[in-house]
N, C-alpha and C. Protein backbone atom coordinates (compact mmCIF):
# COMPACT_ATOMS: atom_id res chain seq x y z
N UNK A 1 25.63 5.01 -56.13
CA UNK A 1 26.72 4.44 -55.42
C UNK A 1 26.89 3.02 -55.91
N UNK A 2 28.41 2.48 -55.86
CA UNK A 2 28.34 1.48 -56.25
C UNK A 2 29.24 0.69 -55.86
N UNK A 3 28.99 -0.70 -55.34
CA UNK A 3 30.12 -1.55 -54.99
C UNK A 3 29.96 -3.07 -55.56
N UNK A 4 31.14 -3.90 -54.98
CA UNK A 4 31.15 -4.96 -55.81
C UNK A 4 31.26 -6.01 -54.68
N UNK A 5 30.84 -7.43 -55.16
CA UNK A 5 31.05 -8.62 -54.23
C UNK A 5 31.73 -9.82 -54.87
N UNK A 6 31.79 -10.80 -54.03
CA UNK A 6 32.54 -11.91 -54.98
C UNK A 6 31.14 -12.99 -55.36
N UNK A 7 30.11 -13.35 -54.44
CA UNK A 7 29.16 -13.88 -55.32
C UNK A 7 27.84 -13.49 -55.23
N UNK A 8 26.77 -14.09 -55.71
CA UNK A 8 25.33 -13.53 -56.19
C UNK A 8 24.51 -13.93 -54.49
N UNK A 9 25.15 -14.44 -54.09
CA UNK A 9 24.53 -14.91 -52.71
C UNK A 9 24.88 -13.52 -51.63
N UNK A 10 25.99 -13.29 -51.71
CA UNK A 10 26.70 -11.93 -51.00
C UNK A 10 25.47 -10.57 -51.21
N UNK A 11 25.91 -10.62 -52.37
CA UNK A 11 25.29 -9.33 -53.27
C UNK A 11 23.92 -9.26 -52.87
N UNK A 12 22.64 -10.51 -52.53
CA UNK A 12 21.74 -10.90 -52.46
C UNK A 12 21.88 -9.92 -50.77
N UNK A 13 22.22 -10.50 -50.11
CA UNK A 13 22.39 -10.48 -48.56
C UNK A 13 22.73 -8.82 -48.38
N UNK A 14 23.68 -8.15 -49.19
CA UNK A 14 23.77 -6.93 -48.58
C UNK A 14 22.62 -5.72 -49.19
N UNK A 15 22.08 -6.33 -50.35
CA UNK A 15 21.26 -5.61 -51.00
C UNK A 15 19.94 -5.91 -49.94
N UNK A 16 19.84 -6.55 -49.71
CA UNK A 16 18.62 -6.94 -48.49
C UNK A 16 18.71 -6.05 -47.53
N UNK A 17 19.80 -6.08 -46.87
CA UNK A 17 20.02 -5.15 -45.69
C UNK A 17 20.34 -3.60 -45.58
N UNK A 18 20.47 -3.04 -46.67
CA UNK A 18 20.57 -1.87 -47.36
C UNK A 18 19.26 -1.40 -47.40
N UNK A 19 17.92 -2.40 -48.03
CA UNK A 19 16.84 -2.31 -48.04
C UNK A 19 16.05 -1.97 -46.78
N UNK A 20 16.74 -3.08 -45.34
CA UNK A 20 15.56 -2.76 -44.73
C UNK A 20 16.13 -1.84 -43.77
N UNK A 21 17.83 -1.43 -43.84
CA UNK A 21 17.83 -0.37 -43.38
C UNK A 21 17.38 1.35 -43.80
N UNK A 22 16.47 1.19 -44.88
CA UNK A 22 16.10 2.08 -45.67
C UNK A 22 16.89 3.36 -46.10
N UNK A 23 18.51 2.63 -46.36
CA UNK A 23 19.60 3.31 -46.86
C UNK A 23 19.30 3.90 -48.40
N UNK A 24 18.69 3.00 -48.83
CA UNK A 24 18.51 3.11 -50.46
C UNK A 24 17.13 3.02 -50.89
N UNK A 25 16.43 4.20 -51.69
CA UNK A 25 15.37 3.48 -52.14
C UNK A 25 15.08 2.19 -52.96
N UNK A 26 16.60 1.58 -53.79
CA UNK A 26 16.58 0.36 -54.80
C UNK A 26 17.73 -0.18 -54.99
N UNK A 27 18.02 -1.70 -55.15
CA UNK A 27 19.71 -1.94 -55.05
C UNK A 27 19.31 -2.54 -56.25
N UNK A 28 20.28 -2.59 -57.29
CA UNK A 28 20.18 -3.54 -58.51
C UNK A 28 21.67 -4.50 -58.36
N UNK A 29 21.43 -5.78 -58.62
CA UNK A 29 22.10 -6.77 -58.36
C UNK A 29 23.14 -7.42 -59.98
N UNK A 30 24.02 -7.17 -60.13
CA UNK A 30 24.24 -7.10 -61.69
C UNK A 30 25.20 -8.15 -61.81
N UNK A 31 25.14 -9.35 -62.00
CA UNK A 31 26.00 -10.57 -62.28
C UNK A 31 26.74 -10.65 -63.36
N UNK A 32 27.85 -11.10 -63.86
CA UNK A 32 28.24 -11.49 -64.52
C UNK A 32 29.83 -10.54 -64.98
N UNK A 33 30.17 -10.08 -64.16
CA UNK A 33 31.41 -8.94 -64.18
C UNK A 33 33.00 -9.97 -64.14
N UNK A 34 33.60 -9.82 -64.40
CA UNK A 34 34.88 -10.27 -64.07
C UNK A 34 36.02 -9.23 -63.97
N UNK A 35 36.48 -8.80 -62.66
CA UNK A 35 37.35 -7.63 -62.51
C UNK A 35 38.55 -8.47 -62.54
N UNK A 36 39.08 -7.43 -63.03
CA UNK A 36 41.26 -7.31 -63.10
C UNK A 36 41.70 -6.59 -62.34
N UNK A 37 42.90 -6.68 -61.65
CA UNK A 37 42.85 -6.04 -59.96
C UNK A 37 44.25 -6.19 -59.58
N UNK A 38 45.12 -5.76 -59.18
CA UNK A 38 46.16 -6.10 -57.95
C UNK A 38 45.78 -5.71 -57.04
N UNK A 39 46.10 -7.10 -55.77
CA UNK A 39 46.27 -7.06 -54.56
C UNK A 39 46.92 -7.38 -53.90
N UNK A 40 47.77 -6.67 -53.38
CA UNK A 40 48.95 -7.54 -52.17
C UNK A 40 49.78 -7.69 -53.08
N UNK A 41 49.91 -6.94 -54.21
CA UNK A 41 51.32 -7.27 -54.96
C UNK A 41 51.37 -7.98 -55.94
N UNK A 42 49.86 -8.83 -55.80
CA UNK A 42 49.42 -10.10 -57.01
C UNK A 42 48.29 -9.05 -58.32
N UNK A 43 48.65 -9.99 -59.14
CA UNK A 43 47.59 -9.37 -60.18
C UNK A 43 46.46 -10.57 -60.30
N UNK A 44 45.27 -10.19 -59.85
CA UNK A 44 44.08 -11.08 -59.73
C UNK A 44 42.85 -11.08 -60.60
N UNK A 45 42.48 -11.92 -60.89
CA UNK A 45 41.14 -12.24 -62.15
C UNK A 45 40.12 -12.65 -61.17
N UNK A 46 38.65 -11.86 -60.87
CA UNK A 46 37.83 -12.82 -60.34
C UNK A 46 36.59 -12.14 -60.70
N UNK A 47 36.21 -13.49 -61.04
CA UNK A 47 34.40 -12.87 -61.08
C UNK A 47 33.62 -12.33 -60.39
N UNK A 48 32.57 -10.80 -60.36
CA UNK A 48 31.92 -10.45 -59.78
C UNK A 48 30.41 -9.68 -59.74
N UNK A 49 30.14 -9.24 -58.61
CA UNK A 49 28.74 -9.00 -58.73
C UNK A 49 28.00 -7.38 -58.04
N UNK A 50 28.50 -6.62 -59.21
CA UNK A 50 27.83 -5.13 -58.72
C UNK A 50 26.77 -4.85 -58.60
N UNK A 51 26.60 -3.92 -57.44
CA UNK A 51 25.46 -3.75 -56.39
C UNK A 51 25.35 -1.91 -56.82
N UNK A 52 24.24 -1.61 -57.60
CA UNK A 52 24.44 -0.05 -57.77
C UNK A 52 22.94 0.34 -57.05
N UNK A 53 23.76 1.30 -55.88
CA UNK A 53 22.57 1.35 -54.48
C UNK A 53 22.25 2.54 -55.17
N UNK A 54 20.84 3.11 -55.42
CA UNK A 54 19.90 4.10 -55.43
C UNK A 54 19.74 5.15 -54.43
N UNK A 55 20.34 5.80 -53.88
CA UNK A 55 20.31 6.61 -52.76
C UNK A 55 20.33 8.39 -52.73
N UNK A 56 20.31 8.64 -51.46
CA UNK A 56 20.92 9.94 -51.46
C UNK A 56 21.99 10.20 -50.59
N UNK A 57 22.46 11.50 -50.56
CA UNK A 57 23.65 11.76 -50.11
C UNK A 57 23.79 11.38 -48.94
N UNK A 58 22.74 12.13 -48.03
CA UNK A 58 22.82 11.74 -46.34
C UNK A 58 22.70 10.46 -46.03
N UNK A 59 22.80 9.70 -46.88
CA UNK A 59 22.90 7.53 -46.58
C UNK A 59 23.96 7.41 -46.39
N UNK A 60 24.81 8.38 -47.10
CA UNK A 60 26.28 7.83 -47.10
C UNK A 60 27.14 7.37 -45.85
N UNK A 61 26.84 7.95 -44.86
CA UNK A 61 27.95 7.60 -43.69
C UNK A 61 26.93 6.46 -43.09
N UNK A 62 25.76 5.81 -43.32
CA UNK A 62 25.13 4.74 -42.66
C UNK A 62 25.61 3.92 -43.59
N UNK A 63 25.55 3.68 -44.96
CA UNK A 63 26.15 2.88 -46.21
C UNK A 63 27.66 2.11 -45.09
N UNK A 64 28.16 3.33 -44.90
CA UNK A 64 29.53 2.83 -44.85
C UNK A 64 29.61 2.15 -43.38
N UNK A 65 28.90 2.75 -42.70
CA UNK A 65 28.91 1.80 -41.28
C UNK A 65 28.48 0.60 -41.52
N UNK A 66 27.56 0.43 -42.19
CA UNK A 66 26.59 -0.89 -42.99
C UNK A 66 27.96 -1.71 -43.62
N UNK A 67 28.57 -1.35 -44.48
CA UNK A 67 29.30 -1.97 -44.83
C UNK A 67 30.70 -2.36 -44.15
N UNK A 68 31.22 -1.23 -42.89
CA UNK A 68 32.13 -2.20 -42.04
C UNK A 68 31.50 -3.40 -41.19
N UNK A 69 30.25 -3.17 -41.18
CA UNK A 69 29.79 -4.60 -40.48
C UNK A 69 29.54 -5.89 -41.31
N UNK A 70 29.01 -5.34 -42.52
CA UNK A 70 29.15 -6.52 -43.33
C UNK A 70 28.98 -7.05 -44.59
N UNK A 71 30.14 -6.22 -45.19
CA UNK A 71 30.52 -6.51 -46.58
C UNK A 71 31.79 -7.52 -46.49
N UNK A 72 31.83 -8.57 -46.76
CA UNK A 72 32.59 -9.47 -46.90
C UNK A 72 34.43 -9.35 -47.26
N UNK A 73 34.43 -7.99 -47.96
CA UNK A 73 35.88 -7.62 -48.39
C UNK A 73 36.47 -7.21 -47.51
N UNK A 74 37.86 -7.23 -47.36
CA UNK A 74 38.43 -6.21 -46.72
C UNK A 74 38.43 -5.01 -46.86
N UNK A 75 38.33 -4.87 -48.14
CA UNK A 75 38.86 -3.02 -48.80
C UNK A 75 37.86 -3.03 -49.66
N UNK A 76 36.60 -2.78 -48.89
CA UNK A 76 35.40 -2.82 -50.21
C UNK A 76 35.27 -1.63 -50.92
N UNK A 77 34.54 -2.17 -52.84
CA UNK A 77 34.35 -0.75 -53.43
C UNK A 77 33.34 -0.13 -52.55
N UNK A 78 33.27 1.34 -52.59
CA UNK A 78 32.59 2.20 -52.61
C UNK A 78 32.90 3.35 -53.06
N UNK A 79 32.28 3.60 -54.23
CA UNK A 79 32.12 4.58 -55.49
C UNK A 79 30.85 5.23 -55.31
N UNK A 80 30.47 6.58 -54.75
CA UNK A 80 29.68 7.60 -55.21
C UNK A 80 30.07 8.41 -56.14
N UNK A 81 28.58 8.62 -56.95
CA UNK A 81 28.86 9.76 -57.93
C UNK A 81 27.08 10.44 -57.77
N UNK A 82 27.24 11.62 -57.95
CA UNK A 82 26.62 12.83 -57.61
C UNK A 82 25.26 11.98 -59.23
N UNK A 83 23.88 12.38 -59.25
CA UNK A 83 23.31 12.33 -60.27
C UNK A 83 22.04 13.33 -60.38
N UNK A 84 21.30 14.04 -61.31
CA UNK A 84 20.18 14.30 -61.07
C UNK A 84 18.99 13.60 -61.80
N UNK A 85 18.19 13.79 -61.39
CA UNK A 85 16.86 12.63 -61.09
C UNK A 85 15.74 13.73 -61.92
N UNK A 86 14.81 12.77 -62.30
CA UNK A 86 13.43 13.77 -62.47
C UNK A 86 13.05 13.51 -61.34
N UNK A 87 12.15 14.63 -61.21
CA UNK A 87 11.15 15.27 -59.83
C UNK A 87 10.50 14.35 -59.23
N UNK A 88 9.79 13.55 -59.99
CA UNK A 88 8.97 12.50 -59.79
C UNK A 88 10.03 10.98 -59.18
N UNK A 89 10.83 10.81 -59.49
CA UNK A 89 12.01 9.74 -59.50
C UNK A 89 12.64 10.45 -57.85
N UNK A 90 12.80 11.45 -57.94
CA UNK A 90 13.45 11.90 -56.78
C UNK A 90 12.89 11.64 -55.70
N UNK A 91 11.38 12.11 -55.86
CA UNK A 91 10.85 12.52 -54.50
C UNK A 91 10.39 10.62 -54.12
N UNK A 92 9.81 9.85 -55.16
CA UNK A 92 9.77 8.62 -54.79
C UNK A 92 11.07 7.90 -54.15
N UNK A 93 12.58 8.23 -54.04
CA UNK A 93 13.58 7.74 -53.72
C UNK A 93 13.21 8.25 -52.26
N UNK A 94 13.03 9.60 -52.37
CA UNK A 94 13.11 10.88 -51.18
C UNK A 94 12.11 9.94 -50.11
N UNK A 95 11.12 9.45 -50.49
CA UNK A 95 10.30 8.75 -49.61
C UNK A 95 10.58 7.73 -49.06
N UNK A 96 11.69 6.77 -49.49
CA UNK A 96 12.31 5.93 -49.73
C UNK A 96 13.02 5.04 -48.33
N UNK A 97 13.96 6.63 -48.57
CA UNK A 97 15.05 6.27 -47.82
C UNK A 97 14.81 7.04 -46.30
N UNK A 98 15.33 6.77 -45.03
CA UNK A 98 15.38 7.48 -43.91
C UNK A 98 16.50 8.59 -43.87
């Protein structure tokens, strides 16, 4: 899963709380992005900072409650995509997460 923030302090803060809600077994914090975007009609340039959460499926509807409370965007990304794992990788996530 994957979403985006506007700075490394944000990204810091929700990856934390992802953590100790044991949504994800691992958040990786990836700086240095600059998205191209319309919003509201404007075409916008801004630098950013993707958050690709380690999870499984059944996180998903806590992810997203997690994130109407407090992801900073209005219309935040959230991008799942389906992956398979080795056995060993899995079951350590599997332990992971609640």
């Amino acid at each position: 899963m994957t979403t985006t923030l506007g700075t490394p302090a944000d990204a810091r803060a929700l990856a934390r709380a992802i953590l100790q809600r044991r949504l994800a077994a691992c958040v990786q914090v990836e700086e240095g992005l600059t998205s191209f975007y319309r919003w509201q009609g404007k075409e916008c340039e801004d630098a950013e900072v993707r958050l690709t959460i380690k999870t499984l499926p059944h996180c998903e509807a806590g992810l997203l409650a997690l994130f109407a409370e407090q992801h900073p965007y209005e219309v935040p990304q959230f991008l799942c995509m389906r992956m398979r794992a080795s056995e060993a990788y899995l079951a350590w996530a599997t332990g992971e997460v609640l």
